[in-house]
PDB file of N, CA and C in Angstrom:
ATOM      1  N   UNK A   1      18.851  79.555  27.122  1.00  0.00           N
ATOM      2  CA  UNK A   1      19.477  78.360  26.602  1.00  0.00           C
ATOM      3  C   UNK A   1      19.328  77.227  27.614  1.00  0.00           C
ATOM      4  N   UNK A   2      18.913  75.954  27.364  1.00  0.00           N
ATOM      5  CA  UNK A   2      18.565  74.818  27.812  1.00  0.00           C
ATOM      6  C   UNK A   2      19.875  74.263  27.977  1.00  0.00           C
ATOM      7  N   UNK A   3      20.369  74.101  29.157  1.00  0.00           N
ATOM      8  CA  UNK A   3      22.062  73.362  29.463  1.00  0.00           C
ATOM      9  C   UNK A   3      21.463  71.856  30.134  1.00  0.00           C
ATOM     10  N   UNK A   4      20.513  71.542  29.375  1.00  0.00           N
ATOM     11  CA  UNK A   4      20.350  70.311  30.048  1.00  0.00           C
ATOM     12  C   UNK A   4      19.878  69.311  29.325  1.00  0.00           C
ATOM     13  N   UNK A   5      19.308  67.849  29.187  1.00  0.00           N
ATOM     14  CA  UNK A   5      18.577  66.677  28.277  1.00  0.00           C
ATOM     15  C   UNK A   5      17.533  67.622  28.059  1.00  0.00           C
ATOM     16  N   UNK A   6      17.047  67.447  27.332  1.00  0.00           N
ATOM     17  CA  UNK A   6      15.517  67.963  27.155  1.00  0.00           C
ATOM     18  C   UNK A   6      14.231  66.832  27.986  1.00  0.00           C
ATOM     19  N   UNK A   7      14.492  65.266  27.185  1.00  0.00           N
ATOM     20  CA  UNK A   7      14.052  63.669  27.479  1.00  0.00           C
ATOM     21  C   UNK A   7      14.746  62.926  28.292  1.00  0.00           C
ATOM     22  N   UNK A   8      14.554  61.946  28.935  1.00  0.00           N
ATOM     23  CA  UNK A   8      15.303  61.231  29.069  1.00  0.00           C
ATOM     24  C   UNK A   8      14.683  59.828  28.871  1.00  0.00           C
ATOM     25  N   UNK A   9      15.703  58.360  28.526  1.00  0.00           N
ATOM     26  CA  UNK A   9      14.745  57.898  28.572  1.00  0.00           C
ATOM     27  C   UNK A   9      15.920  56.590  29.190  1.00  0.00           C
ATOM     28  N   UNK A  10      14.893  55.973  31.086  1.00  0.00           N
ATOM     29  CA  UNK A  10      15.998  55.561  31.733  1.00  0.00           C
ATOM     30  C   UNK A  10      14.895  54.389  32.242  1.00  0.00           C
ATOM     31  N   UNK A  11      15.889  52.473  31.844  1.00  0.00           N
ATOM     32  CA  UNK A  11      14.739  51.498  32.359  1.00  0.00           C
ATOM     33  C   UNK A  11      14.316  51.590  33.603  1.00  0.00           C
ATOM     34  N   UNK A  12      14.573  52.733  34.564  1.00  0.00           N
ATOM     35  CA  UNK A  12      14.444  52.409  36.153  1.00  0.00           C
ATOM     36  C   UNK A  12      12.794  53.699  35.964  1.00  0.00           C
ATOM     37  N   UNK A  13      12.678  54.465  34.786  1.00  0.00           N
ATOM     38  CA  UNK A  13      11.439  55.454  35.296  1.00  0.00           C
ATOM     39  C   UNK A  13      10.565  54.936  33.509  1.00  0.00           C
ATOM     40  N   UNK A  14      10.139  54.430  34.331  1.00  0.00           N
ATOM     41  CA  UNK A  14       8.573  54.428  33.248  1.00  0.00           C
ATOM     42  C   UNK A  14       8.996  52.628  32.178  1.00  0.00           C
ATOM     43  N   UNK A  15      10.081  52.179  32.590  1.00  0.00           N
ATOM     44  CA  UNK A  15      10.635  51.158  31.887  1.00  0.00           C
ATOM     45  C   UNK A  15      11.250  51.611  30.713  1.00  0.00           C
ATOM     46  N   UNK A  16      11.868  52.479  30.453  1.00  0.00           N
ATOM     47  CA  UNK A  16      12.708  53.251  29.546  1.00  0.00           C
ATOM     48  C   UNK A  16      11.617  54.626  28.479  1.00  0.00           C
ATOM     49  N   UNK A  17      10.110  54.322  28.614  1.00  0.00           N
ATOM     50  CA  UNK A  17       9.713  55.576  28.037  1.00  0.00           C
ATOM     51  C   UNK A  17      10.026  56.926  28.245  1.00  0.00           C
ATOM     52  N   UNK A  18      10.494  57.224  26.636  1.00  0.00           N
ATOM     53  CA  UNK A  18      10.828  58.672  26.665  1.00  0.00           C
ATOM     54  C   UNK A  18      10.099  59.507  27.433  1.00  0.00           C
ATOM     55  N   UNK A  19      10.504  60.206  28.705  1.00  0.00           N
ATOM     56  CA  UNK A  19       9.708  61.252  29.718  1.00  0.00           C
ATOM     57  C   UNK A  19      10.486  62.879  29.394  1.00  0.00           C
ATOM     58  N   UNK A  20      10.003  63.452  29.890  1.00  0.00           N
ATOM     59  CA  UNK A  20      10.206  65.151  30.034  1.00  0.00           C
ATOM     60  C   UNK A  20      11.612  64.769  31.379  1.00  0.00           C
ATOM     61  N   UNK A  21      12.678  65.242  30.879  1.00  0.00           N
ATOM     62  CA  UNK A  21      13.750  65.781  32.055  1.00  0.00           C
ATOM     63  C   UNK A  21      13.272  65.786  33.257  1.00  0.00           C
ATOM     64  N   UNK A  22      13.891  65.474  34.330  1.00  0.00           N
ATOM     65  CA  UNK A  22      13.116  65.570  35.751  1.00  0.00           C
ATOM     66  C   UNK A  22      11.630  65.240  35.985  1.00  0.00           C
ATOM     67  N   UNK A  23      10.862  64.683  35.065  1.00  0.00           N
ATOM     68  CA  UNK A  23       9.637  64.154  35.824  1.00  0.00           C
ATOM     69  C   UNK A  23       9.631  62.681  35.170  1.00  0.00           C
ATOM     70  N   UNK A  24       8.224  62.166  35.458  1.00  0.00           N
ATOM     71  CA  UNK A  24       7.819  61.125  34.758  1.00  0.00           C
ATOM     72  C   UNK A  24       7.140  61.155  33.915  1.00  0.00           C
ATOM     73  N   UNK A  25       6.891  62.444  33.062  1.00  0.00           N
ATOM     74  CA  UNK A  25       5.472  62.649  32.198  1.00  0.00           C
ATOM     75  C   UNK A  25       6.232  62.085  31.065  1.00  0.00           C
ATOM     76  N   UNK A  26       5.651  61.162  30.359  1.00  0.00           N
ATOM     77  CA  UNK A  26       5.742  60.815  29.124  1.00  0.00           C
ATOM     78  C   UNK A  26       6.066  61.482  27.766  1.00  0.00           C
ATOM     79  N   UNK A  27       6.721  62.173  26.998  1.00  0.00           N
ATOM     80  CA  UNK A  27       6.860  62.922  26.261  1.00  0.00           C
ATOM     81  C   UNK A  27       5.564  62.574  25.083  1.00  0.00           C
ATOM     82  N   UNK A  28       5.844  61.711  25.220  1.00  0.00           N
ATOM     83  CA  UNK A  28       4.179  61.113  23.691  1.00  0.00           C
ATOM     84  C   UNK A  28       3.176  61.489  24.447  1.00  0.00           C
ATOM     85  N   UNK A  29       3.028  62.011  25.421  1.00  0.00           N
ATOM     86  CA  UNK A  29       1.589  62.580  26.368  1.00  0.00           C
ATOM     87  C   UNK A  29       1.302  63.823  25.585  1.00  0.00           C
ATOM     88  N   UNK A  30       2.477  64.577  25.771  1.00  0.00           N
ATOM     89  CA  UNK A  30       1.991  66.002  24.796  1.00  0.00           C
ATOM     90  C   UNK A  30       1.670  65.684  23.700  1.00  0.00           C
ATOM     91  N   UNK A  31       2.121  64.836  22.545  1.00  0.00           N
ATOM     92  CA  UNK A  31       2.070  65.005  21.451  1.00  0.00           C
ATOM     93  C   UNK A  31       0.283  64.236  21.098  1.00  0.00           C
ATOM     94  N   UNK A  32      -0.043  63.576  22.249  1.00  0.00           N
ATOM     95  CA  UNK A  32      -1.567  63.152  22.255  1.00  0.00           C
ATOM     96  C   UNK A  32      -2.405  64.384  22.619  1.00  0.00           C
ATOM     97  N   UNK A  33      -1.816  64.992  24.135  1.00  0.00           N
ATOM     98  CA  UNK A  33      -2.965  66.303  24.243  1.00  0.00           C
ATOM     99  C   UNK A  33      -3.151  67.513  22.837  1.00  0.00           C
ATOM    100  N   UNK A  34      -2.008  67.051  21.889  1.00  0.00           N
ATOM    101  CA  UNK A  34      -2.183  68.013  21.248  1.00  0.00           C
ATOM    102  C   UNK A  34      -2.913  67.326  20.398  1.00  0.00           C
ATOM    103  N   UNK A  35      -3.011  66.299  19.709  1.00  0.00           N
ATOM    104  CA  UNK A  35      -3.846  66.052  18.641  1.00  0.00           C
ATOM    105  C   UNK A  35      -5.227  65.661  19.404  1.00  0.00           C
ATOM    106  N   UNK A  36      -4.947  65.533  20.549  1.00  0.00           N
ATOM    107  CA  UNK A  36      -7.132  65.763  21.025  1.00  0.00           C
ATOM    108  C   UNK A  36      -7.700  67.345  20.931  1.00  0.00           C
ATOM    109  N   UNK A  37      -6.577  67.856  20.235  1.00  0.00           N
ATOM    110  CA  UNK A  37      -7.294  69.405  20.744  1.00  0.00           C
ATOM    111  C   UNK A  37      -6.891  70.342  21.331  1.00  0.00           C
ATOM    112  N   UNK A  38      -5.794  69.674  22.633  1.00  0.00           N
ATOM    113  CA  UNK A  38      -5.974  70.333  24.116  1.00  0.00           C
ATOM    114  C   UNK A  38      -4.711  71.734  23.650  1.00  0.00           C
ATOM    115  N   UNK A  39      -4.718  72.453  23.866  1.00  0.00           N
ATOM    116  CA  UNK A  39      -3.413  73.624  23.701  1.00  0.00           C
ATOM    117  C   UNK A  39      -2.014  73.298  24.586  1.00  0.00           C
ATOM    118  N   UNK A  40      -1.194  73.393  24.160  1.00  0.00           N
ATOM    119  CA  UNK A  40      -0.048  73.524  25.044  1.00  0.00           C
ATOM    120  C   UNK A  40      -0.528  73.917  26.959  1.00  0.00           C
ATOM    121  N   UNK A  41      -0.900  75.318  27.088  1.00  0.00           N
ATOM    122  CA  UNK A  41      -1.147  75.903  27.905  1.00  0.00           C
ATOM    123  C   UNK A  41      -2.423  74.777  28.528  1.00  0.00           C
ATOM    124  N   UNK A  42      -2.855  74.183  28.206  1.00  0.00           N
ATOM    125  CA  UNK A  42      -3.851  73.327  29.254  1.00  0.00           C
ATOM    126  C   UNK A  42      -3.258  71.501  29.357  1.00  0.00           C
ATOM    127  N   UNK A  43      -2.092  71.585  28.485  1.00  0.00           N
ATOM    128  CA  UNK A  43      -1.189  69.951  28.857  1.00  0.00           C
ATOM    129  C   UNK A  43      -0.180  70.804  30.187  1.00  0.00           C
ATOM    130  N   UNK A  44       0.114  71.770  29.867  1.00  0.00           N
ATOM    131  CA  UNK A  44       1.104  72.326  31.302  1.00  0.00           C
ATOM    132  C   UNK A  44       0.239  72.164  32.661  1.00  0.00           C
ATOM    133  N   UNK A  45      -1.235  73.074  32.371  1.00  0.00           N
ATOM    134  CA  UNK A  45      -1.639  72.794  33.349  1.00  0.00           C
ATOM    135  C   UNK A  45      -2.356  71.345  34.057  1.00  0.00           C
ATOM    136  N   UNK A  46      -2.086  70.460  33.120  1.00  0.00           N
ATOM    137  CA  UNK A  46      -2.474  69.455  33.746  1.00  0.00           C
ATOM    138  C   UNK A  46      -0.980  68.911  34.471  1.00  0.00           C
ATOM    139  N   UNK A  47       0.080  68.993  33.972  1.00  0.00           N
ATOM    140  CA  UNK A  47       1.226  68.147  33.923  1.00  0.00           C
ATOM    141  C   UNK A  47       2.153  69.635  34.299  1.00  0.00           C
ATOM    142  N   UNK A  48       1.984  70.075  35.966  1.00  0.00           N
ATOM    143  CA  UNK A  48       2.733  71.459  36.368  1.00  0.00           C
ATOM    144  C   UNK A  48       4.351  70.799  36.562  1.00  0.00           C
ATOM    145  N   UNK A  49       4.521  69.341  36.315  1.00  0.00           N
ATOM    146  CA  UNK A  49       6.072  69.287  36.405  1.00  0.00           C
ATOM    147  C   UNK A  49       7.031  68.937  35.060  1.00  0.00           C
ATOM    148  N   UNK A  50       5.904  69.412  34.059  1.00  0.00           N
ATOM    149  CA  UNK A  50       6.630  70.149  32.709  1.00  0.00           C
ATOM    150  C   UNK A  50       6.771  71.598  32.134  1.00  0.00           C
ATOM    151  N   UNK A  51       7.967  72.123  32.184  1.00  0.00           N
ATOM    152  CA  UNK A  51       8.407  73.533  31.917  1.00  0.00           C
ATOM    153  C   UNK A  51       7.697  73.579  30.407  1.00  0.00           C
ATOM    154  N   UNK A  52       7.447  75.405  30.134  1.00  0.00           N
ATOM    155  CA  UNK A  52       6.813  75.584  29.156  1.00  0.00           C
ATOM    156  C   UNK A  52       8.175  75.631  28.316  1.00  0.00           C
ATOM    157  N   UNK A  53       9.381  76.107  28.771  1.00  0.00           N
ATOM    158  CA  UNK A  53      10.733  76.206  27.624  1.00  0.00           C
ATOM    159  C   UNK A  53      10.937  75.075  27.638  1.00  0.00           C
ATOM    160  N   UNK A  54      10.921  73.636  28.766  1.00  0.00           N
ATOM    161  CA  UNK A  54      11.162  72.114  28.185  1.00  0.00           C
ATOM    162  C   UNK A  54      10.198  71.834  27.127  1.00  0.00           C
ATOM    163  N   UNK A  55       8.775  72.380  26.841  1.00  0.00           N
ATOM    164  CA  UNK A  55       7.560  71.755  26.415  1.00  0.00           C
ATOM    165  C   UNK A  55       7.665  72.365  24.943  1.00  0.00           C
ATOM    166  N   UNK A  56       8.209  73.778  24.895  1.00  0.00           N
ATOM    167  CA  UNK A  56       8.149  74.071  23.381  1.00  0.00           C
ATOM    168  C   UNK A  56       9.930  73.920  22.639  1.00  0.00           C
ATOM    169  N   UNK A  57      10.697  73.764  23.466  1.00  0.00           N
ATOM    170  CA  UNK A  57      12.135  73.140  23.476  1.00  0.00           C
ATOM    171  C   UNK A  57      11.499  71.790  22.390  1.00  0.00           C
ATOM    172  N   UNK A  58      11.107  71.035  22.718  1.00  0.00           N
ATOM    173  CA  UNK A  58      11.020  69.108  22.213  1.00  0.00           C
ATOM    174  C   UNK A  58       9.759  69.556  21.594  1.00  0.00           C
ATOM    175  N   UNK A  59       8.967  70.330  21.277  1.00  0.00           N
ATOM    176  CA  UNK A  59       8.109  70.530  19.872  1.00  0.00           C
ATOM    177  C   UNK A  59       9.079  70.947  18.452  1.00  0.00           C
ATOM    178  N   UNK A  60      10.091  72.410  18.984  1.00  0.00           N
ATOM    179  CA  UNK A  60      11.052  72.694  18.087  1.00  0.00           C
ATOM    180  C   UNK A  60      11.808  72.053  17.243  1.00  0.00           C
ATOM    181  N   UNK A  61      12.206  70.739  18.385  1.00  0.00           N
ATOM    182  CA  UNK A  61      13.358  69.724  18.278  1.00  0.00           C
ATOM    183  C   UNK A  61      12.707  68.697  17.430  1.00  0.00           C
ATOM    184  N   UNK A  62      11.018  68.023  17.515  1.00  0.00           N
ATOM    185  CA  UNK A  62      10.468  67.852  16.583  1.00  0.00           C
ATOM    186  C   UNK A  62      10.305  68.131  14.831  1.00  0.00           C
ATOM    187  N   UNK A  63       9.735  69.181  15.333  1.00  0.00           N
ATOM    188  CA  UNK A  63      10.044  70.170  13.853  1.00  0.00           C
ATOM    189  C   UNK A  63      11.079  70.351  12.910  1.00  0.00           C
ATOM    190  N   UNK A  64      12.105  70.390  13.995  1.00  0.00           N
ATOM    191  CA  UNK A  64      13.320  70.664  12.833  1.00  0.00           C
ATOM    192  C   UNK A  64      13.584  69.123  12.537  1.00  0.00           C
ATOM    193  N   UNK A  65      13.525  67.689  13.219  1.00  0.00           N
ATOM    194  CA  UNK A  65      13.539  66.677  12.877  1.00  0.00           C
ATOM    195  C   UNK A  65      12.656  66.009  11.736  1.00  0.00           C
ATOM    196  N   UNK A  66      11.703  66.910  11.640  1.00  0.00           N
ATOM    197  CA  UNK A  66      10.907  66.685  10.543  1.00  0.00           C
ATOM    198  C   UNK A  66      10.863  67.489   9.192  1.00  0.00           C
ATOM    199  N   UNK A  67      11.898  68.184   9.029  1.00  0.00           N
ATOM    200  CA  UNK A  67      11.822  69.724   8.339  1.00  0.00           C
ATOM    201  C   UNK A  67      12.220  68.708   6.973  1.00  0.00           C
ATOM    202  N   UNK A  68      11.722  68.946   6.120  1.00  0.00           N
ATOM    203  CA  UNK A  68      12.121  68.513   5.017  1.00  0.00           C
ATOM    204  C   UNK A  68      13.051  69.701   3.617  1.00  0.00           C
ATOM    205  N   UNK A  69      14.629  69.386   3.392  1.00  0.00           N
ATOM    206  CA  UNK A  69      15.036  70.373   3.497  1.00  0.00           C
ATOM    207  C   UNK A  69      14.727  70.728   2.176  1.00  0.00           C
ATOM    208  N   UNK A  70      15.110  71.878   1.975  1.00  0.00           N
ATOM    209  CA  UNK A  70      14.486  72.989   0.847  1.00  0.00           C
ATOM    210  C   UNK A  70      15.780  72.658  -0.266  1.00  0.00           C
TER     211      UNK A  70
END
């Protein structure tokens, strides 16, 4: 269980773009490596100061934001 933000998004890091918890990676970064192709497992390894439970945490959190209900 994640006891923490997942995002944050603060004007002093990146000028308020939504980033990954504790770093500066951009959260819309993943959602680009993924539509070039790239797998989860090769946006981590580019970007080692995003957790794989933060990284599939805010895909989930996606998903269910998009779930269209039954």
């Amino acid at each position: 269980m994640i006891t923490h933000p997942l995002t944050v998004s603060d004007p002093e890091i990146l000028g308020g773009v939504p980033v990954f918890a504790g770093t500066r990676v951009p959260v819309k970064t993943l959602f680009d490596y993924l539509e070039d192709d790239y797998s989860l497992t090769e946006f981590l390894a580019f970007f080692p100061t995003v957790s794989r439970e933060i990284a599939l945490a805010v895909l989930e959190q996606a998903e269910h934001s998009f779930a269209i209900p039954a």
